[in-house]
C-alpha atoms as a PDB file:
ATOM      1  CA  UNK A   1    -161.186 -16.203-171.741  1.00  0.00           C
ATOM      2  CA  UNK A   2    -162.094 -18.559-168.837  1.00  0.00           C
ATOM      3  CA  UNK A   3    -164.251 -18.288-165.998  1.00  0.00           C
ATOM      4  CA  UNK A   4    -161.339 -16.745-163.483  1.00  0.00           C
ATOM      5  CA  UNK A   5    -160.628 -14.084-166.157  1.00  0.00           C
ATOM      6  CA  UNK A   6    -161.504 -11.083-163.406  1.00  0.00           C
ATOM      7  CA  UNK A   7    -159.098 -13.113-161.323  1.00  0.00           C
ATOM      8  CA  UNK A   8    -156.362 -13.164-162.890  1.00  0.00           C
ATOM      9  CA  UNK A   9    -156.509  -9.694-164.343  1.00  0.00           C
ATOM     10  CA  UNK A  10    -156.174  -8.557-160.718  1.00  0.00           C
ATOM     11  CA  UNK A  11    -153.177 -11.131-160.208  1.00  0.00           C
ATOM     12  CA  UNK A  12    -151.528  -8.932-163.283  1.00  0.00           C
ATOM     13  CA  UNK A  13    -152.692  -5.693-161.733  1.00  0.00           C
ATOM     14  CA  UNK A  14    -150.763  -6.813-158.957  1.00  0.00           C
ATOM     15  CA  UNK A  15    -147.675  -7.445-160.628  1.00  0.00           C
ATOM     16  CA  UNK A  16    -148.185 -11.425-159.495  1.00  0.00           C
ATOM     17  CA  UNK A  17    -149.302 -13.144-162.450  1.00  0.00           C
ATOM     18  CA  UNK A  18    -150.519 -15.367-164.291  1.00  0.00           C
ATOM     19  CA  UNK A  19    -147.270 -17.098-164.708  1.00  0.00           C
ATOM     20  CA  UNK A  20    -147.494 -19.483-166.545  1.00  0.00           C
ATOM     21  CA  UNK A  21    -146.584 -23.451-165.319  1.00  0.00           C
ATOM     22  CA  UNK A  22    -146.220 -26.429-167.152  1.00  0.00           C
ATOM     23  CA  UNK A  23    -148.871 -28.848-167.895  1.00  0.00           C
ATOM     24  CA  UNK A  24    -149.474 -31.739-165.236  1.00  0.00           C
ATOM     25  CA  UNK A  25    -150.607 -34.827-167.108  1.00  0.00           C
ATOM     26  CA  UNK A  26    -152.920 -36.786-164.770  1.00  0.00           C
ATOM     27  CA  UNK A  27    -151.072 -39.671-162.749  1.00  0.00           C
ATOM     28  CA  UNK A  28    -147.943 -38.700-163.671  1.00  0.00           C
ATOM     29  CA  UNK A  29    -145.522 -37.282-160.937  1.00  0.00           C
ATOM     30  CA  UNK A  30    -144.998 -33.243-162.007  1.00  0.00           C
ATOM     31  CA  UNK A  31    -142.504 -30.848-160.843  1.00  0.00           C
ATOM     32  CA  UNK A  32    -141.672 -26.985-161.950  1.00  0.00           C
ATOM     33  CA  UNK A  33    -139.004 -24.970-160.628  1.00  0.00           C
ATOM     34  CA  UNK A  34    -139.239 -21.105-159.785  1.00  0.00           C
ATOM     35  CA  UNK A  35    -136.587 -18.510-159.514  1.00  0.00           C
ATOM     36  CA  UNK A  36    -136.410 -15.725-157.533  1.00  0.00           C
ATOM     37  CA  UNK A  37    -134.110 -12.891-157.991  1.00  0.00           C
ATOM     38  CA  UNK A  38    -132.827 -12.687-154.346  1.00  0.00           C
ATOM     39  CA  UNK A  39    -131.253 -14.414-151.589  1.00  0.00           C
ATOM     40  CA  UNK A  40    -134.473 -16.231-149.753  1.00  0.00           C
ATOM     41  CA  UNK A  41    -132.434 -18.406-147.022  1.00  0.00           C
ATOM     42  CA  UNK A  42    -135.023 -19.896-144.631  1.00  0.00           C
ATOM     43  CA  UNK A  43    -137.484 -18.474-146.600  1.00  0.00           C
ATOM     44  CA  UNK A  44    -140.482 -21.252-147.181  1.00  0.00           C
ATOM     45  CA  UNK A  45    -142.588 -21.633-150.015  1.00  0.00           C
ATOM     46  CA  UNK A  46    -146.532 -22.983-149.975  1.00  0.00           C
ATOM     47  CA  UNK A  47    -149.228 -23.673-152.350  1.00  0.00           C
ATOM     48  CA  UNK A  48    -152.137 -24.934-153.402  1.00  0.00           C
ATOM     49  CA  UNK A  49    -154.576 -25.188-156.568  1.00  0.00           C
ATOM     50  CA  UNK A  50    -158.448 -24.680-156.019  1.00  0.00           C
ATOM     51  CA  UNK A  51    -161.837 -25.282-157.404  1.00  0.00           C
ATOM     52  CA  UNK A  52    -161.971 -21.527-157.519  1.00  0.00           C
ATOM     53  CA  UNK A  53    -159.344 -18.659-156.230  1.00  0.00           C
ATOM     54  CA  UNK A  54    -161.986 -18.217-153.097  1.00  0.00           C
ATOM     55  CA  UNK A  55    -163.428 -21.652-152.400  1.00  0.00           C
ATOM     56  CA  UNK A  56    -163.606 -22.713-149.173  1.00  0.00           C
ATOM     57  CA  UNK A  57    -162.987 -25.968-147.850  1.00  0.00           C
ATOM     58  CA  UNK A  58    -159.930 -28.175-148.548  1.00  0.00           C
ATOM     59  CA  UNK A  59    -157.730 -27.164-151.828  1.00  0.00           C
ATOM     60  CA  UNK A  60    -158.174 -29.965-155.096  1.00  0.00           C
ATOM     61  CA  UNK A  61    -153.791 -30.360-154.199  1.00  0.00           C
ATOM     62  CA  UNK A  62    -151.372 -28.935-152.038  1.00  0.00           C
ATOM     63  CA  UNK A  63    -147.600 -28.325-153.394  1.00  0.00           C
ATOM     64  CA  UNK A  64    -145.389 -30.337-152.065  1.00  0.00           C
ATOM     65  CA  UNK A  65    -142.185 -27.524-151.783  1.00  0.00           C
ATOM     66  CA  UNK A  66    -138.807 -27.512-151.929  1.00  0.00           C
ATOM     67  CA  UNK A  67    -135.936 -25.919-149.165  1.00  0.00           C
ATOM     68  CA  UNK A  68    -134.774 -23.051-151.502  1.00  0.00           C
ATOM     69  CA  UNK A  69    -131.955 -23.039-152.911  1.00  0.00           C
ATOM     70  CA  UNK A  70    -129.379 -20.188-153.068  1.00  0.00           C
ATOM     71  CA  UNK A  71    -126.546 -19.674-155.252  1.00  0.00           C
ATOM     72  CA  UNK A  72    -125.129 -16.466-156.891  1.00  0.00           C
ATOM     73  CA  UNK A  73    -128.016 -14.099-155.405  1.00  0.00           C
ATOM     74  CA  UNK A  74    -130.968 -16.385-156.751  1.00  0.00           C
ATOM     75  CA  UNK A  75    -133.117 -18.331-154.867  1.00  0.00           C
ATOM     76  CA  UNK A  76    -134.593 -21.291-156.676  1.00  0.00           C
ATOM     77  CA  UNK A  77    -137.579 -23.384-155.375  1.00  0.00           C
ATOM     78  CA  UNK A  78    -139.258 -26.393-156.683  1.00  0.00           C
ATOM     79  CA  UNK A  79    -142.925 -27.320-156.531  1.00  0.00           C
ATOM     80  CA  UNK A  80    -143.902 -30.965-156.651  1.00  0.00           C
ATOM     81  CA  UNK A  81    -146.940 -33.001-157.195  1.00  0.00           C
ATOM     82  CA  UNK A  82    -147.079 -36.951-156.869  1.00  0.00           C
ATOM     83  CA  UNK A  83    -149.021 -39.221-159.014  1.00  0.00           C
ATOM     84  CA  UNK A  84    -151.571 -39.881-156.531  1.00  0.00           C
ATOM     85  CA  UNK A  85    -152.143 -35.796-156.415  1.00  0.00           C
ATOM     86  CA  UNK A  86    -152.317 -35.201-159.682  1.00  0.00           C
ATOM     87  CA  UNK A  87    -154.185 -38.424-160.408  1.00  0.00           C
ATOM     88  CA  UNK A  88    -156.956 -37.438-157.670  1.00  0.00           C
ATOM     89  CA  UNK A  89    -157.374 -34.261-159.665  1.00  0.00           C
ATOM     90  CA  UNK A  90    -161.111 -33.529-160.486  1.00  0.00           C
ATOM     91  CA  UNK A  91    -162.502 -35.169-163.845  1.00  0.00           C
ATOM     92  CA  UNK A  92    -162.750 -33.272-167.118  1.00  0.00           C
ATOM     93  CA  UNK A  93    -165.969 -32.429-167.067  1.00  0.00           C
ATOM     94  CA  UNK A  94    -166.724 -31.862-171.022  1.00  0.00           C
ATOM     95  CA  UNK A  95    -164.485 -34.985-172.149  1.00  0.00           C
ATOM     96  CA  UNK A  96    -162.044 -32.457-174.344  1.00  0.00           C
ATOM     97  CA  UNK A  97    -159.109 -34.149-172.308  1.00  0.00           C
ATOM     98  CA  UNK A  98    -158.576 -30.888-170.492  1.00  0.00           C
ATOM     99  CA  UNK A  99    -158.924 -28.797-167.693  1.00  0.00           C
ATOM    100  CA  UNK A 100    -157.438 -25.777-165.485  1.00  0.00           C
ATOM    101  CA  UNK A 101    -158.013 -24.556-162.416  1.00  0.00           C
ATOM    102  CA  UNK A 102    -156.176 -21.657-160.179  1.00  0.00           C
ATOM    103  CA  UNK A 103    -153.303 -22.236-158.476  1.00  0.00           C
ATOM    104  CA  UNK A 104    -151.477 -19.743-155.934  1.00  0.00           C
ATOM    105  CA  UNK A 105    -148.235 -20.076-154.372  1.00  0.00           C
ATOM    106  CA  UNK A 106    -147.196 -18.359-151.038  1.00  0.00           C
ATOM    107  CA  UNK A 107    -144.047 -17.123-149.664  1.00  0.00           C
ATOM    108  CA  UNK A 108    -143.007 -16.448-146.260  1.00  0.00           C
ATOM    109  CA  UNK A 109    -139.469 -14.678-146.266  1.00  0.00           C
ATOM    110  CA  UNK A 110    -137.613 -15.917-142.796  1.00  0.00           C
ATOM    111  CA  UNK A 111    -138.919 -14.080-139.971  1.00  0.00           C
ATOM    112  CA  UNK A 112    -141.565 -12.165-142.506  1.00  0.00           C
ATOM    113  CA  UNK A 113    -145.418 -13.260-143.048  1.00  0.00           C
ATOM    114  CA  UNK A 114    -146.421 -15.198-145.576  1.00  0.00           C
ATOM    115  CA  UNK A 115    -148.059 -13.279-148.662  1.00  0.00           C
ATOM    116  CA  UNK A 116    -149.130 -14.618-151.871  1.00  0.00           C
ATOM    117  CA  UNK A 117    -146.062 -14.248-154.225  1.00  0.00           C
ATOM    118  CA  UNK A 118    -147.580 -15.622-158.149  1.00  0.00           C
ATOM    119  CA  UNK A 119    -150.762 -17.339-159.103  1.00  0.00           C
ATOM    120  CA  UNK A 120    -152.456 -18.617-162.688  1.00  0.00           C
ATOM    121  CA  UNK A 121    -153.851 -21.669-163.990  1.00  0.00           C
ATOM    122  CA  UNK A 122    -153.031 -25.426-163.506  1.00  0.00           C
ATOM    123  CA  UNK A 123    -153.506 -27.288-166.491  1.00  0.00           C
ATOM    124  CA  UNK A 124    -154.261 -30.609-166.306  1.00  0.00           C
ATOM    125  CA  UNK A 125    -153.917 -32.926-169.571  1.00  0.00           C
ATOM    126  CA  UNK A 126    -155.413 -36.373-170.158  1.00  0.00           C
ATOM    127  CA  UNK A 127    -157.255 -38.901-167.768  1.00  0.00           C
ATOM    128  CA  UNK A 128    -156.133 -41.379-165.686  1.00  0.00           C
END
């Protein structure tokens, strides 16, 4: 159970989450690749991870995002963050080596509006 637990049961409701990503480890360049059962060409991809799945203000690292690519009626993405991203992430705050925070990811289909697609929990894993 974790503090966004209301969150993310409404992300499941929804039928757009959690899904689960894999770890970051702080510093280190990190990259995870989505599929999506359709042709997306010139579709664009976004996201960000928060303090919180409402806070205001700047997000704690914006997803750097891949041009999809299409072959055989998939569409496959990849979401990126640098060392200096993942490094900048907040501290652990009770020294157990780990922390999580929400993450969403947005996509806007070409010539559609952009709507939140999947969302869940960053996990970051050791300290810089």
């Amino acid at each position: 159970m974790t503090q966004w637990t209301d969150w993310l049961g409404q992300l499941a409701a929804a039928g757009k989450g959690p899904v689960p990503i894999t770890d970051v480890v702080r510093g280190k360049a990190w990259s995870w690749g989505i599929n999506l059962d359709a042709d997306f060409s010139g579709a664009t991809m976004a996201g960000e991870v928060r303090a919180a799945p409402d806070a205001a203000g700047s997000p704690l690292a914006t997803f750097t995002v891949s041009s999809p690519v299409v072959a055989d009626g998939m569409t496959r993405f990849t979401v990126s963050l640098d060392a200096s991203a993942t490094g900048g992430l907040p501290a652990d705050a009770d020294g157990n080596g780990v922390e999580a925070w929400p993450y969403m990811l947005f996509l806007m289909p070409s010539g559609g509006t952009q709507e939140l697609l999947v969302g869940g929990l960053l996990t970051a894993i050791g300290s810089v």
